[in-house]
C-alpha atoms as a PDB file:
ATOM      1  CA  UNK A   1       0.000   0.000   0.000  1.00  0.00           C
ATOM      2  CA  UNK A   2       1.500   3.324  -0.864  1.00  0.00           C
ATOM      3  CA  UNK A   3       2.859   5.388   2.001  1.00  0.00           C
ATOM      4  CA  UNK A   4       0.093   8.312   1.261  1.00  0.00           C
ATOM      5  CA  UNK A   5      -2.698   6.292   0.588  1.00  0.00           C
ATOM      6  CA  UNK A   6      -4.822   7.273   3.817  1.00  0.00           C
ATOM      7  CA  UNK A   7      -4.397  10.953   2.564  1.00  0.00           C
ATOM      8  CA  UNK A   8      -5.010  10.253  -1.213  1.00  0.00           C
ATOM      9  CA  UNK A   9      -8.532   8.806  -0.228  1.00  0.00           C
ATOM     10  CA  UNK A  10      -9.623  12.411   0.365  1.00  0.00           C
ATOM     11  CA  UNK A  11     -11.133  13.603  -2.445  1.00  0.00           C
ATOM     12  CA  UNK A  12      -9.545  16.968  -1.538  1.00  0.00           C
ATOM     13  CA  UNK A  13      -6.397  15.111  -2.333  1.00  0.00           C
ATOM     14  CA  UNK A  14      -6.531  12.036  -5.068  1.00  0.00           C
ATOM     15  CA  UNK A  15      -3.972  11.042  -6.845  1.00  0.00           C
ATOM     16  CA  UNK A  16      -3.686  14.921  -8.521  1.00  0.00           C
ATOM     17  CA  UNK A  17      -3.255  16.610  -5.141  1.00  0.00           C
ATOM     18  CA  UNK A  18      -0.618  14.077  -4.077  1.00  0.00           C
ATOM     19  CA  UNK A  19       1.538  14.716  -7.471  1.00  0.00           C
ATOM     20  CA  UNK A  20       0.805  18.846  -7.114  1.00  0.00           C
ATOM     21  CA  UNK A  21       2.773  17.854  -2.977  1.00  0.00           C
ATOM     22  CA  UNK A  22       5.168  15.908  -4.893  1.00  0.00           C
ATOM     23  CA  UNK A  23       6.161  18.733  -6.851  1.00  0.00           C
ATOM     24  CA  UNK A  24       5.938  21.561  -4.679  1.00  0.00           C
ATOM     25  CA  UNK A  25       9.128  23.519  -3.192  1.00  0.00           C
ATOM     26  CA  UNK A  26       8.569  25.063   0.369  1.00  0.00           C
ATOM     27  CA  UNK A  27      10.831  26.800   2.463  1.00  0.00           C
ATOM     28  CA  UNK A  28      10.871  26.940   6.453  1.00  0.00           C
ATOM     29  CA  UNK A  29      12.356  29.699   7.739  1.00  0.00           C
ATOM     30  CA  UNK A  30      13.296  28.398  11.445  1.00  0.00           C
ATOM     31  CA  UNK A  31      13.651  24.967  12.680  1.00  0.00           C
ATOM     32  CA  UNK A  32      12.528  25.184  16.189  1.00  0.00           C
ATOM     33  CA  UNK A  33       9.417  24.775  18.142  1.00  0.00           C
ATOM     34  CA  UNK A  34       6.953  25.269  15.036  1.00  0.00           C
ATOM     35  CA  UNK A  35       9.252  23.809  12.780  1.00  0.00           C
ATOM     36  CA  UNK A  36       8.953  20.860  14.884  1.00  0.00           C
ATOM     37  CA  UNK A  37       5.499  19.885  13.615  1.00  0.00           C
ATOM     38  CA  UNK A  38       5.585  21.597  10.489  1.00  0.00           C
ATOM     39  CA  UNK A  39       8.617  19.793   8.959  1.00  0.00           C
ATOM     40  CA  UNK A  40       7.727  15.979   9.742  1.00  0.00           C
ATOM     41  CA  UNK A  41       4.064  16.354   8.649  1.00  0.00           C
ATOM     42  CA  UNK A  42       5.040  18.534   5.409  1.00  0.00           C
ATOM     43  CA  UNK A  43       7.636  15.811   4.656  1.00  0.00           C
ATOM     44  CA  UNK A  44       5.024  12.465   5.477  1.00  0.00           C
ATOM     45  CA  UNK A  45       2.680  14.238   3.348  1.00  0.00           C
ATOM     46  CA  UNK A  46       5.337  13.859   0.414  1.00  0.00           C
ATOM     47  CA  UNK A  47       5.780  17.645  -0.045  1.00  0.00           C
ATOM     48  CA  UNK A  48       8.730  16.853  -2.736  1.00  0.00           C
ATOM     49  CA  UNK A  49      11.513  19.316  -2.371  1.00  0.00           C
ATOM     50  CA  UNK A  50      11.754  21.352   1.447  1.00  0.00           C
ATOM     51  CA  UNK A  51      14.304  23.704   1.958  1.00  0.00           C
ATOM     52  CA  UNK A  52      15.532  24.526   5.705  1.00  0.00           C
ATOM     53  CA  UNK A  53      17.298  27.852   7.245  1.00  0.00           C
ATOM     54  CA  UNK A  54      17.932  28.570  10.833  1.00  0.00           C
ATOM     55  CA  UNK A  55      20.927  29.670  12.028  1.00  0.00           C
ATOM     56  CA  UNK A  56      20.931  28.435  15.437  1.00  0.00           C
ATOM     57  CA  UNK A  57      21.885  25.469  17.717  1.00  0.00           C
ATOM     58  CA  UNK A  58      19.828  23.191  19.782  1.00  0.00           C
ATOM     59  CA  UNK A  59      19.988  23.955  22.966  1.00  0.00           C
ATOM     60  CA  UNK A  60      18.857  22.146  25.995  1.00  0.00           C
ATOM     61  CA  UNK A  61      16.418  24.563  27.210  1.00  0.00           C
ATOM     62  CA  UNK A  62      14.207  24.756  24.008  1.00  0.00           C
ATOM     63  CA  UNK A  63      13.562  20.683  23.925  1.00  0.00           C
ATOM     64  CA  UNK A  64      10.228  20.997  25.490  1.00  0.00           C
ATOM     65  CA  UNK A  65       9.208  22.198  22.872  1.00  0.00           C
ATOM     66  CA  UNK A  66      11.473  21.556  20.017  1.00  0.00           C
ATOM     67  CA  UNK A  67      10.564  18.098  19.482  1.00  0.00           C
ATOM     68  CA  UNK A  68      11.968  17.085  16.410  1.00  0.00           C
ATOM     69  CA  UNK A  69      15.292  17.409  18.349  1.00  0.00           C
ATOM     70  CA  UNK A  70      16.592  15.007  21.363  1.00  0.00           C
ATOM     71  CA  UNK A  71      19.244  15.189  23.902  1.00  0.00           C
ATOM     72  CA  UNK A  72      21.952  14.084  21.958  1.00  0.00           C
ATOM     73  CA  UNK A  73      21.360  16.983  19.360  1.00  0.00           C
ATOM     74  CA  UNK A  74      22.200  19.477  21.923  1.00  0.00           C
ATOM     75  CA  UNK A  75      24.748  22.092  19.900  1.00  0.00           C
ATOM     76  CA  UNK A  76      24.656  21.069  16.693  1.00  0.00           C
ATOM     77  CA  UNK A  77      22.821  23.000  14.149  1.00  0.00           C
ATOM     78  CA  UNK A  78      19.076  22.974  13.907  1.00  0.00           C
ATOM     79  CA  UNK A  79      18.776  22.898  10.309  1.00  0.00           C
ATOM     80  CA  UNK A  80      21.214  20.198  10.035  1.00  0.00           C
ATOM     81  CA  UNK A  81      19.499  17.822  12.310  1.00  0.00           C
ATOM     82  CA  UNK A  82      15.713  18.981  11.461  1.00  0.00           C
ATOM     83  CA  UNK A  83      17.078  17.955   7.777  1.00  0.00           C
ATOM     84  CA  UNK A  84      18.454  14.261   8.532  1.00  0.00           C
ATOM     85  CA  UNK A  85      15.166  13.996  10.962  1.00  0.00           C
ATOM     86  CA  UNK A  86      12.902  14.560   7.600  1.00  0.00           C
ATOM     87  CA  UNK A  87      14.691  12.381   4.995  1.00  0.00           C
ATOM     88  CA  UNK A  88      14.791   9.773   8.028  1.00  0.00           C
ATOM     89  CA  UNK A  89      10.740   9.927   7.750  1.00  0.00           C
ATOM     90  CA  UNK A  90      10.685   9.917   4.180  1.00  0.00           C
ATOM     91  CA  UNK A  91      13.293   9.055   1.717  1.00  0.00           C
ATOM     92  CA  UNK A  92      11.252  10.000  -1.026  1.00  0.00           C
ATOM     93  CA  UNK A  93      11.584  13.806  -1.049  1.00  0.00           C
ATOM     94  CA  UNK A  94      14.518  16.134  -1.337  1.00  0.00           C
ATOM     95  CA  UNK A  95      16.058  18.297   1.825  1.00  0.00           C
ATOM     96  CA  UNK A  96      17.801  21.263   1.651  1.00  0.00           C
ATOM     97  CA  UNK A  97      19.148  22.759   4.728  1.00  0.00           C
ATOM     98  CA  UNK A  98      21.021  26.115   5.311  1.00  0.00           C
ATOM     99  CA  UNK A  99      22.549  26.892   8.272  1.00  0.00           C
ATOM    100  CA  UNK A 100      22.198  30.508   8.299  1.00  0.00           C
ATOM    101  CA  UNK A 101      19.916  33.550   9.410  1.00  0.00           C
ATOM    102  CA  UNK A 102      17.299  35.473   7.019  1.00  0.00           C
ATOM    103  CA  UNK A 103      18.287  38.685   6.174  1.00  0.00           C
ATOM    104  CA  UNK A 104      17.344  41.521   4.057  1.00  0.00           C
ATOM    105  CA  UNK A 105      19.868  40.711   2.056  1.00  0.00           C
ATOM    106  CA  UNK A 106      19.568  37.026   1.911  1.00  0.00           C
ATOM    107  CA  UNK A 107      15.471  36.581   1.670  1.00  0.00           C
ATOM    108  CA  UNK A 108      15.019  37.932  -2.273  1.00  0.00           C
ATOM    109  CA  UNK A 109      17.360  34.900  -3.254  1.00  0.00           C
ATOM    110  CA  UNK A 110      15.434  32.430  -0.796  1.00  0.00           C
ATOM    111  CA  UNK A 111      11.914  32.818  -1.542  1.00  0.00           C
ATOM    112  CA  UNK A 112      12.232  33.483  -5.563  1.00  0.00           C
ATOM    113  CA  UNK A 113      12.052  29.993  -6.511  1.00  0.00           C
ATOM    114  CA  UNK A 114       9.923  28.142  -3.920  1.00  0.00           C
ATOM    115  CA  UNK A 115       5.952  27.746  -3.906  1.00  0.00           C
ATOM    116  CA  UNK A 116       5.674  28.872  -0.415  1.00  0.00           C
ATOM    117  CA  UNK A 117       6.918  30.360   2.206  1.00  0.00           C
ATOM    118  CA  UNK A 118       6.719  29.384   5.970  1.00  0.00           C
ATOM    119  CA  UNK A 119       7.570  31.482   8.588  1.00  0.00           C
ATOM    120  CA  UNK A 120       8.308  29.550  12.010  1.00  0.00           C
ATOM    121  CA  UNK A 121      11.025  32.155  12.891  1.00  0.00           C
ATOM    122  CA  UNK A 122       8.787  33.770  15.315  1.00  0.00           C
ATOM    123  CA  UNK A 123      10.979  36.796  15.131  1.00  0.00           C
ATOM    124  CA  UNK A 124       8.926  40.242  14.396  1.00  0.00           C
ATOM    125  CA  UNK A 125      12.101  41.136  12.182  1.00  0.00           C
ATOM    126  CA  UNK A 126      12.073  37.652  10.231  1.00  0.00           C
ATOM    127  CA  UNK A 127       7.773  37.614   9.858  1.00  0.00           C
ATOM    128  CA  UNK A 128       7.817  41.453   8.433  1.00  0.00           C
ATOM    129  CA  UNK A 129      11.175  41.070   5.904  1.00  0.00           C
ATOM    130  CA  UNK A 130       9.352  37.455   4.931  1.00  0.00           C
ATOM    131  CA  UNK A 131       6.272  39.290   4.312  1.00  0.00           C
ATOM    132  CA  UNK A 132       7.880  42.473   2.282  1.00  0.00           C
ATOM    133  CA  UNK A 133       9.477  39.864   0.253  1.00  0.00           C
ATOM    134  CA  UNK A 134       6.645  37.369  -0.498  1.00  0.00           C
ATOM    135  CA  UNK A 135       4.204  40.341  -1.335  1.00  0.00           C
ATOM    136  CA  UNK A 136       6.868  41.925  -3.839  1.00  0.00           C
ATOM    137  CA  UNK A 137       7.224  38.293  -5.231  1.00  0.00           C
ATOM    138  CA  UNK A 138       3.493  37.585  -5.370  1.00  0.00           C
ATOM    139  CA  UNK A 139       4.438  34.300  -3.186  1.00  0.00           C
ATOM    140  CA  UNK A 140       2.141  32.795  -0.169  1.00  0.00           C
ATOM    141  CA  UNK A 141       3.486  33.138   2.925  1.00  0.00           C
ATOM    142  CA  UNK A 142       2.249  31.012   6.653  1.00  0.00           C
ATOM    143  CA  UNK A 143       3.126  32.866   9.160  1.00  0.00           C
ATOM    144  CA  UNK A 144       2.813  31.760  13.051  1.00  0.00           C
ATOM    145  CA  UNK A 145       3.680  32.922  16.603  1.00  0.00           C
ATOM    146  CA  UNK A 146       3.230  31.817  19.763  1.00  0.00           C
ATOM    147  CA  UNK A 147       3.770  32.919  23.297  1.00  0.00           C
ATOM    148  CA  UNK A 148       2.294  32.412  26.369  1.00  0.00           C
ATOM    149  CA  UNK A 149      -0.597  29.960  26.653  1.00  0.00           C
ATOM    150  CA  UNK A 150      -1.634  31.310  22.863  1.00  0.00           C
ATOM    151  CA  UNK A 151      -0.521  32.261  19.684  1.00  0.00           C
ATOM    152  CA  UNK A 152      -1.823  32.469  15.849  1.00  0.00           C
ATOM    153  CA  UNK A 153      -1.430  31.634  12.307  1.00  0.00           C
ATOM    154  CA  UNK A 154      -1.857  33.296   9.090  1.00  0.00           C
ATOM    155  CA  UNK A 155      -1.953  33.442   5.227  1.00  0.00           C
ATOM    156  CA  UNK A 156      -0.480  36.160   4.004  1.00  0.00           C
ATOM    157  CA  UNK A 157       1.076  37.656   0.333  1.00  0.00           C
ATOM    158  CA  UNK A 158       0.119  36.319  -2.748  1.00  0.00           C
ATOM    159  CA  UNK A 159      -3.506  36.611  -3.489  1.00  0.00           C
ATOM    160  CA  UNK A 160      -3.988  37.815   0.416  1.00  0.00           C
ATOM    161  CA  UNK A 161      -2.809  41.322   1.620  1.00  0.00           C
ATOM    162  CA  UNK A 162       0.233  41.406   3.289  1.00  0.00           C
ATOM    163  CA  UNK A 163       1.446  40.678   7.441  1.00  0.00           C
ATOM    164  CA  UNK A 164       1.637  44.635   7.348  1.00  0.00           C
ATOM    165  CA  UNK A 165      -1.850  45.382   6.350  1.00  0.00           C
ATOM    166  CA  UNK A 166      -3.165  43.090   8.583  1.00  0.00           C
ATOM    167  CA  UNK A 167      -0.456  43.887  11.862  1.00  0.00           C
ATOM    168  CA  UNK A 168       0.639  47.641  10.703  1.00  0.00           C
ATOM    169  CA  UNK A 169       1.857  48.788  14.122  1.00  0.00           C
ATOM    170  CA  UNK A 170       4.401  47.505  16.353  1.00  0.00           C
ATOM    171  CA  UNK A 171       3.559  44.981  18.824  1.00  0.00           C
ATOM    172  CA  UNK A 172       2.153  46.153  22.127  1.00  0.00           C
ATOM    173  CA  UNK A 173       4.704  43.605  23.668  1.00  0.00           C
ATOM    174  CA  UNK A 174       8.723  42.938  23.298  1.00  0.00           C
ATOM    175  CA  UNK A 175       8.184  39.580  25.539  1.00  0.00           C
ATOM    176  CA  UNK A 176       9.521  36.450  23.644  1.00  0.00           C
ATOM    177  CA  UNK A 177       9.196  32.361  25.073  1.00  0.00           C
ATOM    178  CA  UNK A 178      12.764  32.879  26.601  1.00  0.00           C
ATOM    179  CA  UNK A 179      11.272  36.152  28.930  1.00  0.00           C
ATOM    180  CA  UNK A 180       6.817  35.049  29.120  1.00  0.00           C
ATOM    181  CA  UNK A 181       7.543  31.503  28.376  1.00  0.00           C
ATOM    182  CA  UNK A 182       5.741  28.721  26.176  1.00  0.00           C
ATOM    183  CA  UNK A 183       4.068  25.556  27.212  1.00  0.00           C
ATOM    184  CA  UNK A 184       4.962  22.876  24.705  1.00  0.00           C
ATOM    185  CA  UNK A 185       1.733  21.812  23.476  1.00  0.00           C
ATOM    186  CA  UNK A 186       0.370  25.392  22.600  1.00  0.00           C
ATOM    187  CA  UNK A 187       3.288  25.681  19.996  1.00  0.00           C
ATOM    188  CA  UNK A 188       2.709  22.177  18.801  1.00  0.00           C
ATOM    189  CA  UNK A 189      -0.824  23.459  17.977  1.00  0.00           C
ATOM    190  CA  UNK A 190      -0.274  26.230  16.525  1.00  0.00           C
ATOM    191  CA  UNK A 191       2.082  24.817  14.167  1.00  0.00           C
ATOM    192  CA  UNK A 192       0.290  21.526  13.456  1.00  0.00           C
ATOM    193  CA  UNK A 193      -2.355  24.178  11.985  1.00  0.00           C
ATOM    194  CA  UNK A 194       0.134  25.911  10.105  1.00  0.00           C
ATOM    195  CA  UNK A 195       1.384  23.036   8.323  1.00  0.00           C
ATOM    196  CA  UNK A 196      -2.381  22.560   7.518  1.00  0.00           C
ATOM    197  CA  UNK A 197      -2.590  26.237   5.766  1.00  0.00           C
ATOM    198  CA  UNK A 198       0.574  25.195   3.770  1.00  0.00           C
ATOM    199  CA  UNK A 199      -1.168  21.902   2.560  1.00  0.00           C
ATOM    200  CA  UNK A 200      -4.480  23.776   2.111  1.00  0.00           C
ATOM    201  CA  UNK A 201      -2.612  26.436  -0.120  1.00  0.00           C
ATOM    202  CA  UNK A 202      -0.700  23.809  -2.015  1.00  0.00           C
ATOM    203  CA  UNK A 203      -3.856  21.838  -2.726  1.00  0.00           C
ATOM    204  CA  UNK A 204      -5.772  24.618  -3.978  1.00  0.00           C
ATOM    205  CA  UNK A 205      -8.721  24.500  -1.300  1.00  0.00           C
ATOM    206  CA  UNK A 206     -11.559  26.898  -1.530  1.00  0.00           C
ATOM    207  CA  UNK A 207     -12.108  28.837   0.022  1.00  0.00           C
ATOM    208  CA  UNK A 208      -8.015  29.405   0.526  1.00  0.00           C
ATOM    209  CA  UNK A 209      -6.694  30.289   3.842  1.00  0.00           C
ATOM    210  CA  UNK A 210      -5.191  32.711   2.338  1.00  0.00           C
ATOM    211  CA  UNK A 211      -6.794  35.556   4.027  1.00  0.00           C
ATOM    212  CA  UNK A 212      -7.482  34.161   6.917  1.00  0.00           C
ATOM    213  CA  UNK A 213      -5.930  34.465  10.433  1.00  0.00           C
ATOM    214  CA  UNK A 214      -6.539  31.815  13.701  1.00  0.00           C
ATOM    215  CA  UNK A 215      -6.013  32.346  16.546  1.00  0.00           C
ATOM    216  CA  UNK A 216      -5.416  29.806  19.281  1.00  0.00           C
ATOM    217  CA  UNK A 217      -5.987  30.188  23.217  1.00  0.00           C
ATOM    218  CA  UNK A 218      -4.751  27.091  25.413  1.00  0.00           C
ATOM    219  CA  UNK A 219      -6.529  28.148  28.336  1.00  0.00           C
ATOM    220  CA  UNK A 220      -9.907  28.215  27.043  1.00  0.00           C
ATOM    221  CA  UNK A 221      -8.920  25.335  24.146  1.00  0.00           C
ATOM    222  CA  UNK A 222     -10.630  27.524  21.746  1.00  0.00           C
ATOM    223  CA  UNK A 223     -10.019  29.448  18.520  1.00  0.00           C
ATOM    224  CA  UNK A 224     -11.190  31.661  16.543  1.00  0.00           C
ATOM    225  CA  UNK A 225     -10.431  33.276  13.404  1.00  0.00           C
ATOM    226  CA  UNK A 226     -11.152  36.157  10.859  1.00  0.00           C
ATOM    227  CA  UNK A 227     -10.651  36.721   6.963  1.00  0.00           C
ATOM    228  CA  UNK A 228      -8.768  40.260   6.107  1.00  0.00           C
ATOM    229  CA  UNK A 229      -9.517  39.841   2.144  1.00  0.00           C
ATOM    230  CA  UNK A 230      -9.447  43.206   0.487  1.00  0.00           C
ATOM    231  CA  UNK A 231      -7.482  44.799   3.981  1.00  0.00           C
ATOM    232  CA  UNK A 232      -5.706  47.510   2.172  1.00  0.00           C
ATOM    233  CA  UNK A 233      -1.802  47.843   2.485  1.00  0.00           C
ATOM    234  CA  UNK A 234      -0.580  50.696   4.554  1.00  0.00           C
ATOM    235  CA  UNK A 235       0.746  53.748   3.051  1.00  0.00           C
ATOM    236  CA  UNK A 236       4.060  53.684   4.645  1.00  0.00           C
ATOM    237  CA  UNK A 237       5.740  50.748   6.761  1.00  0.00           C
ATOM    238  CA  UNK A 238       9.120  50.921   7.825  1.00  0.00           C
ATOM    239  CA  UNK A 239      11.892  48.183   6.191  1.00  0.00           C
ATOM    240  CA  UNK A 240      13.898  45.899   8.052  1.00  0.00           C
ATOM    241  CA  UNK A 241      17.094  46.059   6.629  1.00  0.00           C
ATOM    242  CA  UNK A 242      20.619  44.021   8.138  1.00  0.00           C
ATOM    243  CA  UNK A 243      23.604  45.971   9.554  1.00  0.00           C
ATOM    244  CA  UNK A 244      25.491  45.197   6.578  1.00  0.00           C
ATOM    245  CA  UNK A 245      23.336  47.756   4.259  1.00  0.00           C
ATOM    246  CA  UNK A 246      23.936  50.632   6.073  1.00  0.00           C
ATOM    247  CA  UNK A 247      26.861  52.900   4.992  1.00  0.00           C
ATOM    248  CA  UNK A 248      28.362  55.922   5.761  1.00  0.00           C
ATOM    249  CA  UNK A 249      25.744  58.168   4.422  1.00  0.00           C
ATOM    250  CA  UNK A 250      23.260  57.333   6.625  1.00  0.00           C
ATOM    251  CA  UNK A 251      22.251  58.439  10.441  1.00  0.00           C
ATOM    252  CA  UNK A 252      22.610  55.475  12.357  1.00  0.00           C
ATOM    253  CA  UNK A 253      21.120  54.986  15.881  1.00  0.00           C
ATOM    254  CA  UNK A 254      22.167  52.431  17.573  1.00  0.00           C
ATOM    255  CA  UNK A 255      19.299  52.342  20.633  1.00  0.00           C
ATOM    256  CA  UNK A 256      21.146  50.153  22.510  1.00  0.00           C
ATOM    257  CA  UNK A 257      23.755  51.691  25.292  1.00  0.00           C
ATOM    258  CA  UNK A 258      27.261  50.013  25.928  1.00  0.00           C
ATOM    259  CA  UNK A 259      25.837  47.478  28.765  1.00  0.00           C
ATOM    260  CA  UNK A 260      23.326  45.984  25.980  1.00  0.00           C
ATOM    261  CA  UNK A 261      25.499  45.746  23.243  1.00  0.00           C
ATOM    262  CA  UNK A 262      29.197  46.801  23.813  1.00  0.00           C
ATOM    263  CA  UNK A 263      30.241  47.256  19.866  1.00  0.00           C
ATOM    264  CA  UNK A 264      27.304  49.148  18.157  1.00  0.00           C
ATOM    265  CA  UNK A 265      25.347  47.705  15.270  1.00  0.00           C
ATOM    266  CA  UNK A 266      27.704  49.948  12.794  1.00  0.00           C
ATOM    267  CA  UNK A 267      30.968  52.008  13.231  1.00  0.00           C
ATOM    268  CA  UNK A 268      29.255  55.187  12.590  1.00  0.00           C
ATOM    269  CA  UNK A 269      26.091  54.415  14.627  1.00  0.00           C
ATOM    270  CA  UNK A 270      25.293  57.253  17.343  1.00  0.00           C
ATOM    271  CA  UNK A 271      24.424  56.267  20.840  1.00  0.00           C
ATOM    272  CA  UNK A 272      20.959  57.457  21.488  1.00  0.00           C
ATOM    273  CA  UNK A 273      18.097  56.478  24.082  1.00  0.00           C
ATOM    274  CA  UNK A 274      14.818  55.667  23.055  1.00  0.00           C
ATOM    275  CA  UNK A 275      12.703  58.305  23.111  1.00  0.00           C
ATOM    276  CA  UNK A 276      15.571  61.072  23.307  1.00  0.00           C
ATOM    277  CA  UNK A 277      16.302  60.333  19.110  1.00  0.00           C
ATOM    278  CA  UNK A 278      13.892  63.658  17.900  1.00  0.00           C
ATOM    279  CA  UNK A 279      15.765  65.484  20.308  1.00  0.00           C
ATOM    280  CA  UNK A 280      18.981  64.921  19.567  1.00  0.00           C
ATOM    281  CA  UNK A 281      18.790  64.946  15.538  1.00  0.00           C
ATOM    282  CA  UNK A 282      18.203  67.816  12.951  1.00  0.00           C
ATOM    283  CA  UNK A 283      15.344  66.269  10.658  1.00  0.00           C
ATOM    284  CA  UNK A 284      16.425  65.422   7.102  1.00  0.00           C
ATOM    285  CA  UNK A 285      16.296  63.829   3.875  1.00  0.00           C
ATOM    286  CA  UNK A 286      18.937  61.288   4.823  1.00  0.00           C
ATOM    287  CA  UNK A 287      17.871  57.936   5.354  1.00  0.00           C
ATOM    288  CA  UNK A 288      17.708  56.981   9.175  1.00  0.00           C
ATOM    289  CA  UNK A 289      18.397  53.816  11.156  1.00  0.00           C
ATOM    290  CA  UNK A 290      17.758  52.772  13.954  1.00  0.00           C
ATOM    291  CA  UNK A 291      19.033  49.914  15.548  1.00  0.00           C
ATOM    292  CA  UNK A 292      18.132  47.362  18.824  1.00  0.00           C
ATOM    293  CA  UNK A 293      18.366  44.040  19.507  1.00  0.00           C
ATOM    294  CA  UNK A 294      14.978  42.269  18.355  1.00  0.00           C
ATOM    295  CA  UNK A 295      13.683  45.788  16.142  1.00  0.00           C
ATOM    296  CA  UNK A 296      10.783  46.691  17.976  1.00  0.00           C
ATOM    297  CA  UNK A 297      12.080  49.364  20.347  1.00  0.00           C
ATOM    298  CA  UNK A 298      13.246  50.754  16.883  1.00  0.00           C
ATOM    299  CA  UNK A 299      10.054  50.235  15.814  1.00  0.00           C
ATOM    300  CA  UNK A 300       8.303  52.474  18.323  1.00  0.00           C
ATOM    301  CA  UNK A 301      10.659  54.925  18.039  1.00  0.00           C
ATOM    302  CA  UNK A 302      10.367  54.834  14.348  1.00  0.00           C
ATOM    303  CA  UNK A 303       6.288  55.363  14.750  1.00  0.00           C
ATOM    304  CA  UNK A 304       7.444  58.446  17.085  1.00  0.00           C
ATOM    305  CA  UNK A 305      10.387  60.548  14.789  1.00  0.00           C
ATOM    306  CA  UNK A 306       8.384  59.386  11.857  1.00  0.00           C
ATOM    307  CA  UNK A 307       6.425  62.709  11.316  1.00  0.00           C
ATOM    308  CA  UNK A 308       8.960  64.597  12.113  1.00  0.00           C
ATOM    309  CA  UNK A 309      11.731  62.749  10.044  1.00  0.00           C
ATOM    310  CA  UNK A 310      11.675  63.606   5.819  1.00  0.00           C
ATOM    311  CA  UNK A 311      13.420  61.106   4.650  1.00  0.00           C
ATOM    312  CA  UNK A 312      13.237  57.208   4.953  1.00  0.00           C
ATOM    313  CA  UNK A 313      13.399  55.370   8.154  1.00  0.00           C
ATOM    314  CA  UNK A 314      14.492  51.973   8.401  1.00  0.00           C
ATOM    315  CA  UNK A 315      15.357  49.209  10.846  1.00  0.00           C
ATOM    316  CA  UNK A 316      18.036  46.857  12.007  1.00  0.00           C
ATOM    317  CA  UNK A 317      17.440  43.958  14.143  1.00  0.00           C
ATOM    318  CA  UNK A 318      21.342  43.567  15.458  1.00  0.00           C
ATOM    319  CA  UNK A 319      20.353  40.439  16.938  1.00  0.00           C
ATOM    320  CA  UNK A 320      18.684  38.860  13.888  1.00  0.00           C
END
């Protein structure tokens, strides 16, 4: 009996559907505790060709939740192991892994030739860069977080509006699982339904969840959800872009002081607190960046100097 048979009974799937998985090129961005359902049920569903990228290691303290990973994994690299973990399930599709961060710089060349995108970074800087580059290459992007006892998932890009129309302002929170913390099983939902967008958007259901956002709450074991189609983009979001695209001729400010981050995020980047930035810069046309560890305290301040500031105003995440 063929090793997708129980799926190919669906009529959603059939032989057709299975063939259209067979084919299909996806790329995970992040190989941790999303990742950890997402992979092994894209690759027993025979998605054909699934291309990793994390640039981390496995570290003891994430295991609880990063499941596709044991004991004896600890320090080695997530892709690596996430890949061998998938071909071990199913030697019948191809695995790509690269052990490296997305960047600004990186994510044109990443997502151009794949079929969809899926972001289990759970980094704002990763989710917004994944969704400026999916919506500029018309490519669907599933995009998840979790934290706490809840979290969500999304379809974004493509035929949808973008993670920006739908989430324009900066989170209310900078808490991430290593400051709120995570129980295991709520990111294990979370991205056991995000593996099920992917499928739904590779299949071609209708309607698509692209367009569509759920959200999960552990406490209550409910979720809900709400379609954004037809959400129009914002008129002005600001870019993450990596430390390696600033230059000389722009203002950097590096938010951080020298206790956070003892070498700044650039050479030239000025040392300013949050919230003292309008104050201590002469508005101009020059192109401004500002810089902090995860992006969104640049992100705030961005929202702040932004009517004040001319000319464009990006961000760095230094940590990313």
């Amino acid at each position: 009996m063929s090793r997708y048979a129980r799926q190919m009974i669906l009529p959603e799937v059939g032989p057709k559907g299975q063939q259209r998985l067979a084919s299909a090129r996806v790329l995970v961005i992040g190989a941790g505790g999303l990742a950890a359902p997402v992979l092994p049920l894209l690759a027993g569903a025979g998605v054909g060709h699934i291309t990793i990228v994390d640039g981390d290691t496995v570290d003891l303290s994430n295991l609880h939740r990063q499941t596709v990973f044991t004991e004896a994994d600890c320090g080695q690299s997530k892709a690596q192991v996430a890949a061998e973990r998938c071909r071990a399930l199913n030697s019948e599709i191809g695995v790509i892994w690269l052990e490296q961060s997305l960047t600004s710089i990186n994510s044109a060349a990443l997502v151009s030739d794949v079929d969809i995108v899926l972001d289990c970074a759970d980094s704002y800087a990763a989710s917004y860069i994944l969704s400026d580059t999916c919506q500029t290459l018309k490519t669907p992007l599933v995009s998840a977080s979790v934290l706490g006892m809840g979290g969500y998932v999304g379809g974004f890009c493509d035929t949808a509006p973008s993670l920006r129309a739908v989430f324009p302002d900066a989170p209310d929170s900078g808490a991430s699982c290593a400051t709120a913390g995570v129980l295991g099983p709520v990111v294990g939902v979370v991205g056991a339904m995000q593996a099920q967008m992917a499928l739904a958007v590779l299949l071609g259901f209708d309607p698509s969840p692209l367009g569509q956002v759920v959200q999960f709450d552990a406490r209550t074991l409910r979720s809900t959800s709400f379609r954004f189609d037809g959400t129009p983009e914002p008129d002005h979001g600001f870019a993450f872009v990596a430390p390696g695209q600033l230059s000389a001729g722009d203002v950097i400010v590096d938010l951080r002081d020298t206790t956070e981050a003892p070498t700044p995020a650039h050479p030239d980047a000025h040392r300013i607190a949050p919230g003292q930035v309008a104050e201590a810069l002469t508005p101009s046309n020059t192109r401004l960046a500002l810089c902090c560890a995860s992006g969104l305290r640049a992100w705030r301040e961005a929202e702040q100097i932004h009517p004040l500031w001319p000319g464009e105003i990006v961000l760095v995440a230094a940590s990313a």
